[in-house]
PDB file of N, CA and C in Angstrom:
ATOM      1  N   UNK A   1      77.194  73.648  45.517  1.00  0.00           N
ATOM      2  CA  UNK A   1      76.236  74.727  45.416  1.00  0.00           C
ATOM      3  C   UNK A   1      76.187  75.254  43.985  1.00  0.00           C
ATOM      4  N   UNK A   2      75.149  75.850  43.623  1.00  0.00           N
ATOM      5  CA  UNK A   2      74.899  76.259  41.827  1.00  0.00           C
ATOM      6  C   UNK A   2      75.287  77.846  42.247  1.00  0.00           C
ATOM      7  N   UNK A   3      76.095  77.235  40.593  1.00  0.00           N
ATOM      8  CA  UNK A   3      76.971  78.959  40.820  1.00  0.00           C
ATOM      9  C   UNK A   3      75.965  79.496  39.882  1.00  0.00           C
ATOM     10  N   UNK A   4      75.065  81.071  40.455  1.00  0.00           N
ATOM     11  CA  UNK A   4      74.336  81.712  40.383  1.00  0.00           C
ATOM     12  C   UNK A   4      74.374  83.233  40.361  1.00  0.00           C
ATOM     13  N   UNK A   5      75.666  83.605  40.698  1.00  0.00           N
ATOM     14  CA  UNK A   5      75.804  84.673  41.764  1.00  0.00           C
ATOM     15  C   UNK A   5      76.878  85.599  40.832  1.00  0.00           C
ATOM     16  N   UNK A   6      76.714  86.754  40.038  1.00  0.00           N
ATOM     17  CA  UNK A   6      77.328  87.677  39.377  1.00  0.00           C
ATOM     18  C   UNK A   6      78.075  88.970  40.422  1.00  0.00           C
ATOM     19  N   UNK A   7      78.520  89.172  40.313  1.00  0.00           N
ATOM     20  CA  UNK A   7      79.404  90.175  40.543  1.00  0.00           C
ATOM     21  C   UNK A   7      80.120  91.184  39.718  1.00  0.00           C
ATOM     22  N   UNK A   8      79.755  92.593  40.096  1.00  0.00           N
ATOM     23  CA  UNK A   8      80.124  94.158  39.268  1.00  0.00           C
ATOM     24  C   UNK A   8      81.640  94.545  40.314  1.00  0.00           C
ATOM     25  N   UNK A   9      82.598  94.561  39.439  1.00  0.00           N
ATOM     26  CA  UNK A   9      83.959  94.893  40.398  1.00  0.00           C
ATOM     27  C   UNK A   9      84.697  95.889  39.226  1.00  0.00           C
ATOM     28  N   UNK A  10      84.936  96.918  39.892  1.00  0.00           N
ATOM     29  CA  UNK A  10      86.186  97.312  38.979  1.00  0.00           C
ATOM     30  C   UNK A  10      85.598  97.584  37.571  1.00  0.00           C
ATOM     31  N   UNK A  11      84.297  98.130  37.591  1.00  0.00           N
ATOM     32  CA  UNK A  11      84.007  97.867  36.239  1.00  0.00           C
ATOM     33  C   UNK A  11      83.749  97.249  34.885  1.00  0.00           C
ATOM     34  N   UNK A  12      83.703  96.015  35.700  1.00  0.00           N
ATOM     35  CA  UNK A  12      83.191  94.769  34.616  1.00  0.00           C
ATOM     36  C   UNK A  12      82.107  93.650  35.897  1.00  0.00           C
ATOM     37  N   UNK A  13      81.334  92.654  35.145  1.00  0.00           N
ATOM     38  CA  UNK A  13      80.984  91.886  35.647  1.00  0.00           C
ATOM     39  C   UNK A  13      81.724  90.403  35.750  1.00  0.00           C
ATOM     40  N   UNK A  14      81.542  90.144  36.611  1.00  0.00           N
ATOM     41  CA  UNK A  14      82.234  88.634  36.529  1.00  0.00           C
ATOM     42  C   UNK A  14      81.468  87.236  36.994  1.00  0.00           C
ATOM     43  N   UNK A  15      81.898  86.439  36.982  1.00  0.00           N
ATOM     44  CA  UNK A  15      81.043  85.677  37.261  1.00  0.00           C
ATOM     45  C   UNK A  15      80.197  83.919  36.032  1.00  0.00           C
ATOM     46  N   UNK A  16      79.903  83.640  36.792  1.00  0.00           N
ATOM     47  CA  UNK A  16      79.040  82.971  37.945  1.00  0.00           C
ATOM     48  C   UNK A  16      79.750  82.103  38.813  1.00  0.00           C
ATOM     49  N   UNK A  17      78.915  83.177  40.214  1.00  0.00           N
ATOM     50  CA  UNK A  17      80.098  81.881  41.605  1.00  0.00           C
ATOM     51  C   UNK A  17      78.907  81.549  42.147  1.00  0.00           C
ATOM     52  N   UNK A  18      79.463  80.774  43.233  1.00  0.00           N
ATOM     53  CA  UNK A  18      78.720  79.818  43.861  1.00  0.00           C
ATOM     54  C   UNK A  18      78.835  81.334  45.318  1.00  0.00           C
ATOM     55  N   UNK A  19      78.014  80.535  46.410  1.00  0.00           N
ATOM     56  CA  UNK A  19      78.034  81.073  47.478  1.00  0.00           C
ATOM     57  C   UNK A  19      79.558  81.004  47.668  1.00  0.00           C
ATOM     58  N   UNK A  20      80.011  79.728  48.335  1.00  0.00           N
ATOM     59  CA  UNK A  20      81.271  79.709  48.598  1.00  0.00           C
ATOM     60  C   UNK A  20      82.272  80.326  48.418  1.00  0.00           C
ATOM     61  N   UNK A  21      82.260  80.576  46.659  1.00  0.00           N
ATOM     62  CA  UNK A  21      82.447  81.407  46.345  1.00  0.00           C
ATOM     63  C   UNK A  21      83.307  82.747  46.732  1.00  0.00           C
ATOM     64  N   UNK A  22      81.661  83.233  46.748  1.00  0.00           N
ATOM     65  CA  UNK A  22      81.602  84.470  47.023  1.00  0.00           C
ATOM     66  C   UNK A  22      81.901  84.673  48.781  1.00  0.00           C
ATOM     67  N   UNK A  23      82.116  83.763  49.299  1.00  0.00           N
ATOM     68  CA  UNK A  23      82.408  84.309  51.121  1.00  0.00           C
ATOM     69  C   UNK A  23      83.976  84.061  51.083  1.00  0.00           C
ATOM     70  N   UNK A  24      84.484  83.747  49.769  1.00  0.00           N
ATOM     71  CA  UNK A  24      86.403  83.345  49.813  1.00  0.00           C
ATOM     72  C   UNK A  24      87.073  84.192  49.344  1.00  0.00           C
ATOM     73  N   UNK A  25      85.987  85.432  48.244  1.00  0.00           N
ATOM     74  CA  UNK A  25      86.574  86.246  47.875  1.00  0.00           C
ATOM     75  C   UNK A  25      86.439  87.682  48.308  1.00  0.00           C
ATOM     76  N   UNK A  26      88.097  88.155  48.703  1.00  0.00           N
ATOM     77  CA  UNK A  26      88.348  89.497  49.615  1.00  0.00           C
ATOM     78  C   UNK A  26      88.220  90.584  49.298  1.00  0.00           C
ATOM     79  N   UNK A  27      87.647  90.606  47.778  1.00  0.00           N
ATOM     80  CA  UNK A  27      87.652  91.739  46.985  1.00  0.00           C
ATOM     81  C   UNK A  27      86.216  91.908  47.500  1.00  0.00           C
ATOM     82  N   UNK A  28      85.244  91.325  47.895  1.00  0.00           N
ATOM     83  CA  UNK A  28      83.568  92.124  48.441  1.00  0.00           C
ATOM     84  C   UNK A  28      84.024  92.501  49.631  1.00  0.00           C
ATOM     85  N   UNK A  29      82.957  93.697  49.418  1.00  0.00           N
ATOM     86  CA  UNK A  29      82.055  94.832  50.219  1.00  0.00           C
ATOM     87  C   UNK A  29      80.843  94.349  50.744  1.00  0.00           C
ATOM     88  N   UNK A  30      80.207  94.861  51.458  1.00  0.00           N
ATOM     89  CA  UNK A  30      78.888  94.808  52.019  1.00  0.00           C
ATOM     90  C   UNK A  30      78.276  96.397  50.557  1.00  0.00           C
ATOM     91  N   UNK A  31      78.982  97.025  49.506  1.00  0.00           N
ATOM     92  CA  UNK A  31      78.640  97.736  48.754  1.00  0.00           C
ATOM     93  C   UNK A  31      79.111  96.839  47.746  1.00  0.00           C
ATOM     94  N   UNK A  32      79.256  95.927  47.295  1.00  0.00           N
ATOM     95  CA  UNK A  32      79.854  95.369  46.203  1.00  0.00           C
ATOM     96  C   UNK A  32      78.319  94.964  45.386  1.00  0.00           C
ATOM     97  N   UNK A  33      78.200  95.198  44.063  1.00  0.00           N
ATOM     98  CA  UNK A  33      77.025  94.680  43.335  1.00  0.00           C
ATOM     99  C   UNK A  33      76.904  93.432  42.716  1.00  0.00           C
ATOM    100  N   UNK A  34      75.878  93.135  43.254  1.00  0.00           N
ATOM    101  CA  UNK A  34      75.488  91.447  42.736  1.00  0.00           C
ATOM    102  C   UNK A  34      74.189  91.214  42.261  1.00  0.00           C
ATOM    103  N   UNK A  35      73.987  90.354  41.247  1.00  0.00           N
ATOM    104  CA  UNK A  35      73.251  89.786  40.391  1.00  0.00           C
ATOM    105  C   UNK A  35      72.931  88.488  40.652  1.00  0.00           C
ATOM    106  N   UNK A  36      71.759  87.807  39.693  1.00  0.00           N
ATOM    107  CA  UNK A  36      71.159  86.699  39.778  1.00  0.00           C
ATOM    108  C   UNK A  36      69.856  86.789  39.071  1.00  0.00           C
ATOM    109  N   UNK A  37      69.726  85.966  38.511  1.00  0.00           N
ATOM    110  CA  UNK A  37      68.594  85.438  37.870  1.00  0.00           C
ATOM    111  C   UNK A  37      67.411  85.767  38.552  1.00  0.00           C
ATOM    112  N   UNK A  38      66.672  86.499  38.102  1.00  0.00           N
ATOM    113  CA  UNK A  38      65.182  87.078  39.386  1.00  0.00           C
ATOM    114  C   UNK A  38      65.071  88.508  39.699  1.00  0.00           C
ATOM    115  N   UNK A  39      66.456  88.720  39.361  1.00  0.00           N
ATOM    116  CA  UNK A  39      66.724  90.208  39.815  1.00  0.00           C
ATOM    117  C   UNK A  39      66.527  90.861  38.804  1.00  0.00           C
ATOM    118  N   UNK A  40      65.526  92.386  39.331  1.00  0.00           N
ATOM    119  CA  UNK A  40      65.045  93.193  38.113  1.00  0.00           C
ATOM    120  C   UNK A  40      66.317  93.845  37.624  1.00  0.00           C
ATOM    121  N   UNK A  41      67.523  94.118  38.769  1.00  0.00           N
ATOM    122  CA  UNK A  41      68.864  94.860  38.614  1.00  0.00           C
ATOM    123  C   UNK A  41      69.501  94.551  39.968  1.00  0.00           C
ATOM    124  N   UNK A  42      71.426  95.300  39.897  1.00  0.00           N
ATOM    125  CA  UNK A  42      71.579  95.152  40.142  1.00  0.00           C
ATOM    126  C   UNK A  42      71.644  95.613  41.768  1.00  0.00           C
ATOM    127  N   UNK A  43      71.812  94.697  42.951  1.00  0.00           N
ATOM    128  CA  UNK A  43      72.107  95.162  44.001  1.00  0.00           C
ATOM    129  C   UNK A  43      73.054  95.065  45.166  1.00  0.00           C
ATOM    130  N   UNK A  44      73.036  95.651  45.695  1.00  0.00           N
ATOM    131  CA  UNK A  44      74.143  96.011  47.223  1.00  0.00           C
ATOM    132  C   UNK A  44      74.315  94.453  47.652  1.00  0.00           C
ATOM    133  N   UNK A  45      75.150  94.252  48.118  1.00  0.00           N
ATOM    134  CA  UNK A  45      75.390  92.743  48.840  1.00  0.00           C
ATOM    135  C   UNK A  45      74.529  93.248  50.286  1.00  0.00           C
ATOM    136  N   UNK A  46      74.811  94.450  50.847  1.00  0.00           N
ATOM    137  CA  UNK A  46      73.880  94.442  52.037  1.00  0.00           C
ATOM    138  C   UNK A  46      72.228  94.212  51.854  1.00  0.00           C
ATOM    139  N   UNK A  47      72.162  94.551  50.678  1.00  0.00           N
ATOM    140  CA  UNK A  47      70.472  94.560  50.716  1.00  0.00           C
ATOM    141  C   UNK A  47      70.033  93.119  50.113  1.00  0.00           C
ATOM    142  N   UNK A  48      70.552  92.369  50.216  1.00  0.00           N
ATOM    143  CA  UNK A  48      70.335  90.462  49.317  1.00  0.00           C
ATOM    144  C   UNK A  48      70.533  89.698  50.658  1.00  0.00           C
ATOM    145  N   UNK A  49      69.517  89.435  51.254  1.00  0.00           N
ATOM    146  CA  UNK A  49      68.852  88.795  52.414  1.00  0.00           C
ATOM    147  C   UNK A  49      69.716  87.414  51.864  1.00  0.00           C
ATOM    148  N   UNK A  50      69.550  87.069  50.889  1.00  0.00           N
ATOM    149  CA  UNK A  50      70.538  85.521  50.734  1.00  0.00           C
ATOM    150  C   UNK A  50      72.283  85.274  51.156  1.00  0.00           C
ATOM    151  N   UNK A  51      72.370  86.767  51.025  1.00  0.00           N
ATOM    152  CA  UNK A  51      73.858  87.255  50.953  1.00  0.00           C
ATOM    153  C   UNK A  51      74.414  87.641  52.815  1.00  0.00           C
ATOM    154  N   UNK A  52      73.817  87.534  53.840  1.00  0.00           N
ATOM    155  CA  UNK A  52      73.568  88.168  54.492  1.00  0.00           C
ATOM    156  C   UNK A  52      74.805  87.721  55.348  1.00  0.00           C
ATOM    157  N   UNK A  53      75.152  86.399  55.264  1.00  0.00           N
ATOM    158  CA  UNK A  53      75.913  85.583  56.138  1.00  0.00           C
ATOM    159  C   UNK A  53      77.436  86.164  55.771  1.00  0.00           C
ATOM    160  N   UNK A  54      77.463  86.705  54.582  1.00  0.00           N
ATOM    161  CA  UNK A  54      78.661  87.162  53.988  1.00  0.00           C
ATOM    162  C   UNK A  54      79.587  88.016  55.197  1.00  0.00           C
ATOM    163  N   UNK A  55      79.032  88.926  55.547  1.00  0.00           N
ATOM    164  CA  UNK A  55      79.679  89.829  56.575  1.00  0.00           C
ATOM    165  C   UNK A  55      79.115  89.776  57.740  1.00  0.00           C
ATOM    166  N   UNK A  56      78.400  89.097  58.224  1.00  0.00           N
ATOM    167  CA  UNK A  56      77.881  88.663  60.128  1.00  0.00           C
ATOM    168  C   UNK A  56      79.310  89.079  60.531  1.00  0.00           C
ATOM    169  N   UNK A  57      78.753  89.686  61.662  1.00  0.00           N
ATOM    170  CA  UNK A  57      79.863  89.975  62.553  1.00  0.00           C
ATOM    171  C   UNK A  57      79.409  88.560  63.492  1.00  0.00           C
ATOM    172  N   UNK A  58      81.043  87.926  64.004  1.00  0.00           N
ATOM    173  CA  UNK A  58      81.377  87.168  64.673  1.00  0.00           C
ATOM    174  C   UNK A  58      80.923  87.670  66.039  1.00  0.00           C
ATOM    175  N   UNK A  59      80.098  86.755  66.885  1.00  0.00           N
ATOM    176  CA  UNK A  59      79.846  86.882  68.510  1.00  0.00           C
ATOM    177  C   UNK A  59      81.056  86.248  69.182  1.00  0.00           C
ATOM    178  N   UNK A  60      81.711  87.139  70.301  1.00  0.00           N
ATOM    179  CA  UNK A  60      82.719  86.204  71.024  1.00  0.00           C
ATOM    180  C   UNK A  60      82.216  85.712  72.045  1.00  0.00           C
ATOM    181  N   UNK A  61      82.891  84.993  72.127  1.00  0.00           N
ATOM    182  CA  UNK A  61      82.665  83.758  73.623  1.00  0.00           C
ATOM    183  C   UNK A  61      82.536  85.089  75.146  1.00  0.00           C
ATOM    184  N   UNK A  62      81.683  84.824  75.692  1.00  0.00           N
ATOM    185  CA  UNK A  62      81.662  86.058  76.696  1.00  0.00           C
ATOM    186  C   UNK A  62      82.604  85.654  77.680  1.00  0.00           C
ATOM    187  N   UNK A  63      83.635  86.809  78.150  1.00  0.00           N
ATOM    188  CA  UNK A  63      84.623  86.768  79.317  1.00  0.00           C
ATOM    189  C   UNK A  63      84.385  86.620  80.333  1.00  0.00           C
ATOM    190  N   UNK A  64      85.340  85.455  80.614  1.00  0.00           N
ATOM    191  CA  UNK A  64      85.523  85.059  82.095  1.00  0.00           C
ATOM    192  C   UNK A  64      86.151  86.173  83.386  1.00  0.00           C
ATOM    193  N   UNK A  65      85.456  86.351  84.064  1.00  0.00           N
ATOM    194  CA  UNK A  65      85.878  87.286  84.972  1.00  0.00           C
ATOM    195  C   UNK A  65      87.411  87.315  85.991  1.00  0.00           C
ATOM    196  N   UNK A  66      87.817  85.979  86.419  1.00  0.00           N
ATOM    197  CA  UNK A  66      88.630  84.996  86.829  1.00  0.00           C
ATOM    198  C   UNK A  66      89.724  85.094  86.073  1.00  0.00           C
ATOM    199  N   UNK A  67      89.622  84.849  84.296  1.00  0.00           N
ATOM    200  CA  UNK A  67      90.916  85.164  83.599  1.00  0.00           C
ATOM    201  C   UNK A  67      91.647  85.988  83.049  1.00  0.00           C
ATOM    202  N   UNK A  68      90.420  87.644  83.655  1.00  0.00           N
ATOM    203  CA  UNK A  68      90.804  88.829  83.649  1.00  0.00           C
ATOM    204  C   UNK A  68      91.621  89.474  84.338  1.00  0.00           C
ATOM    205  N   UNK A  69      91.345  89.012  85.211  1.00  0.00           N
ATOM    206  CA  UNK A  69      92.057  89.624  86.891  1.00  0.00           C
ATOM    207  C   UNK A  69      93.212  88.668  86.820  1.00  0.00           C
ATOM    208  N   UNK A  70      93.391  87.603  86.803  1.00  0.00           N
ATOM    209  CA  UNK A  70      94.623  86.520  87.037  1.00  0.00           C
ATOM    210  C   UNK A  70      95.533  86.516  85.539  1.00  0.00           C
ATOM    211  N   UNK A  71      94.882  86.593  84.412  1.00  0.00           N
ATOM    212  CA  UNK A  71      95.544  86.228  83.200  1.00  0.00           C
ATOM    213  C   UNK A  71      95.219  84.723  82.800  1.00  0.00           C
ATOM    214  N   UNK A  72      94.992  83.810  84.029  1.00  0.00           N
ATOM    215  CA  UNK A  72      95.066  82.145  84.076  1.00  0.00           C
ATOM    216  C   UNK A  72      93.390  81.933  83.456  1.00  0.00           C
ATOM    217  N   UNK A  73      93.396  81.239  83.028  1.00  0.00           N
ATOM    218  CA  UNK A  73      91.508  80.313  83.033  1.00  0.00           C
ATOM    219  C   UNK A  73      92.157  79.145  82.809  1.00  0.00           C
ATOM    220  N   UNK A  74      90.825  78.435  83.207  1.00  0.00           N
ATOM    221  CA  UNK A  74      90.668  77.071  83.450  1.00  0.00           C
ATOM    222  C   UNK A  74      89.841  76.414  82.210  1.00  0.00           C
ATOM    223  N   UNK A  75      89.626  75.529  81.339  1.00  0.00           N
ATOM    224  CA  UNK A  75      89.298  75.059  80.391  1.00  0.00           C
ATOM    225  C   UNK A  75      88.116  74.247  80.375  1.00  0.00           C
ATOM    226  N   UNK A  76      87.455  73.659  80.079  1.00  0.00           N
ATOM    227  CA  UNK A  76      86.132  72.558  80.246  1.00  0.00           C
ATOM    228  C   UNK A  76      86.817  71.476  80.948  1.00  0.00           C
ATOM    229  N   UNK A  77      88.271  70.956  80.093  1.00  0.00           N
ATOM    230  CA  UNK A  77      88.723  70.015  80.536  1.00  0.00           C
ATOM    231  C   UNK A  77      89.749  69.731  81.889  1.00  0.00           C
ATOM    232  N   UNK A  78      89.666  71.226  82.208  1.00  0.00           N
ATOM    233  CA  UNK A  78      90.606  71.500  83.281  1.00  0.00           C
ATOM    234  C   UNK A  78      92.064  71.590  83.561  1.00  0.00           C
ATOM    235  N   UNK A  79      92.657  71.933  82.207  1.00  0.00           N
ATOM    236  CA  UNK A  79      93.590  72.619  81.789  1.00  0.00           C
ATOM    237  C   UNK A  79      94.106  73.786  81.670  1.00  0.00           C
ATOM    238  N   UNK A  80      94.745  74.283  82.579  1.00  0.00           N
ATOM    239  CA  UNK A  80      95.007  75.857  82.909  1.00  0.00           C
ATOM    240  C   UNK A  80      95.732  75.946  82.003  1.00  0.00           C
ATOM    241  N   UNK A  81      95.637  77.492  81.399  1.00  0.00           N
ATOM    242  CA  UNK A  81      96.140  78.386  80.179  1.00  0.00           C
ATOM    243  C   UNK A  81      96.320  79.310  80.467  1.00  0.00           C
ATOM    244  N   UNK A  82      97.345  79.813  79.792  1.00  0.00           N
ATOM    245  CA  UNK A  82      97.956  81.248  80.075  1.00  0.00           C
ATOM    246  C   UNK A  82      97.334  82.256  79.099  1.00  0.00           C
ATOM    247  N   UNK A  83      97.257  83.214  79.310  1.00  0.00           N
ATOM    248  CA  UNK A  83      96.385  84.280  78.701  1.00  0.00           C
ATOM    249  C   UNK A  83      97.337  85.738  78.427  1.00  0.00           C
ATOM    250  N   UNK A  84      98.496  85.989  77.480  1.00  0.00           N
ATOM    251  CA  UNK A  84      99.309  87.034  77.835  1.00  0.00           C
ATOM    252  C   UNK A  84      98.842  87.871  76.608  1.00  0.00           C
ATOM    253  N   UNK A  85      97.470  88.021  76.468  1.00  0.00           N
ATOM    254  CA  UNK A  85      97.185  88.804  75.585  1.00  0.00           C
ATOM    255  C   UNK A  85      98.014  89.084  74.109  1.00  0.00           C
ATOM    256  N   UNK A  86      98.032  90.532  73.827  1.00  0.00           N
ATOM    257  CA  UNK A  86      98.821  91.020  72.878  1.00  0.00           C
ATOM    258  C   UNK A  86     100.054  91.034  72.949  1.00  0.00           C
ATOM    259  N   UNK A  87     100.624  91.221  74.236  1.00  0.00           N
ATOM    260  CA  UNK A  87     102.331  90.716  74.678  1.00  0.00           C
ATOM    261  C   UNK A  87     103.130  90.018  74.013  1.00  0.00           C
ATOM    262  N   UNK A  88     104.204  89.933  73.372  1.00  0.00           N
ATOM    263  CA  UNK A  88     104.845  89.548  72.652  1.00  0.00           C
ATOM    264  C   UNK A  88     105.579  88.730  73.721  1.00  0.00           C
ATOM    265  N   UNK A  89     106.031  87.446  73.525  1.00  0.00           N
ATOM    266  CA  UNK A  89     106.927  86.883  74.368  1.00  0.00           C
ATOM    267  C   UNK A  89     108.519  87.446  74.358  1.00  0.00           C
ATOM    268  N   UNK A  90     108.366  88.268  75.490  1.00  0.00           N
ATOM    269  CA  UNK A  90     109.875  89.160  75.093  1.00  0.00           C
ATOM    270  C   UNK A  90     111.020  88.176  74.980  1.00  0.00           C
ATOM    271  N   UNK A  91     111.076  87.172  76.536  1.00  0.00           N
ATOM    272  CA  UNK A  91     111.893  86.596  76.899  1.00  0.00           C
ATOM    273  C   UNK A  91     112.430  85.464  76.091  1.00  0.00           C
ATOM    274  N   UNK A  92     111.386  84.825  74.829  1.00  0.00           N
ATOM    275  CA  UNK A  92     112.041  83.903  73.937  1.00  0.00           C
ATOM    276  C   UNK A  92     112.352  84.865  72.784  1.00  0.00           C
ATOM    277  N   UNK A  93     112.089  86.042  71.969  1.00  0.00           N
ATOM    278  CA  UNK A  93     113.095  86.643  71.358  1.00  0.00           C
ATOM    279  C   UNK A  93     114.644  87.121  72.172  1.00  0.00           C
ATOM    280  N   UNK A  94     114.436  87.322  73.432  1.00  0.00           N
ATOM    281  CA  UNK A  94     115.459  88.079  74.356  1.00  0.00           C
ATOM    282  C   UNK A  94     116.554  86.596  74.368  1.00  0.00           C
ATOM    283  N   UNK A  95     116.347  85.154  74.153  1.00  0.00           N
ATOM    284  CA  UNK A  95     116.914  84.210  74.252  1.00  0.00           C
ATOM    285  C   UNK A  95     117.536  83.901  72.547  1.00  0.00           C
ATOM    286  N   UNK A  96     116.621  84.261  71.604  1.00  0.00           N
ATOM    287  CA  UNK A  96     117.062  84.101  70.290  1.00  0.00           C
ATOM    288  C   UNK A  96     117.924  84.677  70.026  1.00  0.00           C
ATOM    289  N   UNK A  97     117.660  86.447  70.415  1.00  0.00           N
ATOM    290  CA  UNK A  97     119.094  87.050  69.741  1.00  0.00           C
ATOM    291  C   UNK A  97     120.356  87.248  70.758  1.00  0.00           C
ATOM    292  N   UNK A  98     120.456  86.203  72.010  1.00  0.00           N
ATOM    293  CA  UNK A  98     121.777  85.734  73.105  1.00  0.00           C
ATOM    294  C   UNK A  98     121.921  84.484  72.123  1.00  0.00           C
ATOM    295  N   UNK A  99     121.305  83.447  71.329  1.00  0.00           N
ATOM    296  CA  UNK A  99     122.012  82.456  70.820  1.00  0.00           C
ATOM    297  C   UNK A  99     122.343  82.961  69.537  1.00  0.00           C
ATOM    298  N   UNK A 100     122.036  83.834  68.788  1.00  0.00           N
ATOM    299  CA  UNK A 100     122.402  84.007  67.135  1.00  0.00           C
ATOM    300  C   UNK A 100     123.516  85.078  67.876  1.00  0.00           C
ATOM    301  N   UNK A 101     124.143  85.747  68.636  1.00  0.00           N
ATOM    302  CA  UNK A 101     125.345  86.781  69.135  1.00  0.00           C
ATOM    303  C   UNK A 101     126.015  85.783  69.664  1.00  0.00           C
ATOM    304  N   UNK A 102     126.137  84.796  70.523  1.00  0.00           N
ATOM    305  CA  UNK A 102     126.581  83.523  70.873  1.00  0.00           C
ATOM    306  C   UNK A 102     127.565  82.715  69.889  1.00  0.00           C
ATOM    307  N   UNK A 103     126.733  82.406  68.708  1.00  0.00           N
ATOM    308  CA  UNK A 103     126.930  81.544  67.676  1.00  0.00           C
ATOM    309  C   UNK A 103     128.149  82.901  66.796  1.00  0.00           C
ATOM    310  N   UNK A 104     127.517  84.121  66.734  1.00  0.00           N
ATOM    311  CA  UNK A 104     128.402  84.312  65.630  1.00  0.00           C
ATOM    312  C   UNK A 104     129.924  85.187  66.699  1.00  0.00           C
ATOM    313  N   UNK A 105     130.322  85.279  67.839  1.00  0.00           N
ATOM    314  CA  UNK A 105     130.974  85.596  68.588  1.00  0.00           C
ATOM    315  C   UNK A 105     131.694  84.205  68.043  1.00  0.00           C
ATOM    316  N   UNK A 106     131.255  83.286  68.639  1.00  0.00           N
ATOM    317  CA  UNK A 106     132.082  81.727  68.479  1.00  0.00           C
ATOM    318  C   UNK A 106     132.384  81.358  67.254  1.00  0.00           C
ATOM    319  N   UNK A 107     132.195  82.128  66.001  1.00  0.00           N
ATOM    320  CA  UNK A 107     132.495  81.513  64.880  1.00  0.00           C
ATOM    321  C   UNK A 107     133.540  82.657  64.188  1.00  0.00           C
ATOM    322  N   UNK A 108     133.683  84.045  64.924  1.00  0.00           N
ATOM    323  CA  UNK A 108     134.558  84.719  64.351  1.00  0.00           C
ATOM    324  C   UNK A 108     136.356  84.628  65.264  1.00  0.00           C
ATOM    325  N   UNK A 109     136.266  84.509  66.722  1.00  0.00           N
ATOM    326  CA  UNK A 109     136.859  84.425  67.571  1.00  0.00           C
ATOM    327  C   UNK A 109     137.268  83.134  67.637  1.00  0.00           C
ATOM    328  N   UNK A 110     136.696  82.220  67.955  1.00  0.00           N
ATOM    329  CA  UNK A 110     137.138  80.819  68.652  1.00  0.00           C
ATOM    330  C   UNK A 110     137.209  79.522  67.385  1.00  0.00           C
ATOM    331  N   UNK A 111     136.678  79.978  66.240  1.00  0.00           N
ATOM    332  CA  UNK A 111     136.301  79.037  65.048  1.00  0.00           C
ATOM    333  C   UNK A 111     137.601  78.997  64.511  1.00  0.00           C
ATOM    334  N   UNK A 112     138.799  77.566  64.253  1.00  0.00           N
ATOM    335  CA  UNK A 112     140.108  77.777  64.100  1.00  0.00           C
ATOM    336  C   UNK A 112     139.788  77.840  62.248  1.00  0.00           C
TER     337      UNK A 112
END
């Protein structure tokens, strides 16, 4: 892609990026100012119809009703999955720190 695309940050301009670019870097705003060749001045990343894809909000996949109530869904391919949300898997940290108390019990006590 032709790097075209100026950017006002922090008080200086920088630049010329490509689109790519500009959707890799974390320092834009949907207020961040950008330039280009054509432009009488500078403007808003929200208001640059070219720029637009920059911040789309992501559509999610709409919820299954089935893997709400159960936790379980079923896959295209028909592979059941577990669904434990935000839950932290207690029971494999609850197993990590019985083998690292394990290990160092056995290495102060029983280790000749």
């Amino acid at each position: 892609m032709d790097k075209i695309w100026y950017i006002y940050i922090k008080g200086q301009t920088e630049g010329p990026f490509s689109f790519d670019d500009l959707k890799q870097d974390i320092r834009l705003s949907p207020d961040t100012f950008v330039w280009r060749q054509g432009f009488e001045g500078w403007k808003r990343i929200r208001d640059v119809i070219e720029l637009a894809e920059l911040f789309e909000e992501k559509e999610e996949p709409p919820i299954d009703e089935e893997s709400q109530e159960t936790g379980f869904s079923s896959s295209m391919n028909d592979e059941l999955v577990a669904d434990f949300g935000d839950e932290p898997p207690y029971l494999f940290w609850l197993f990590v720190v019985l083998a690292v108390m394990l290990y160092v019990l056995f290495y102060l006590y029983w280790w000749p």
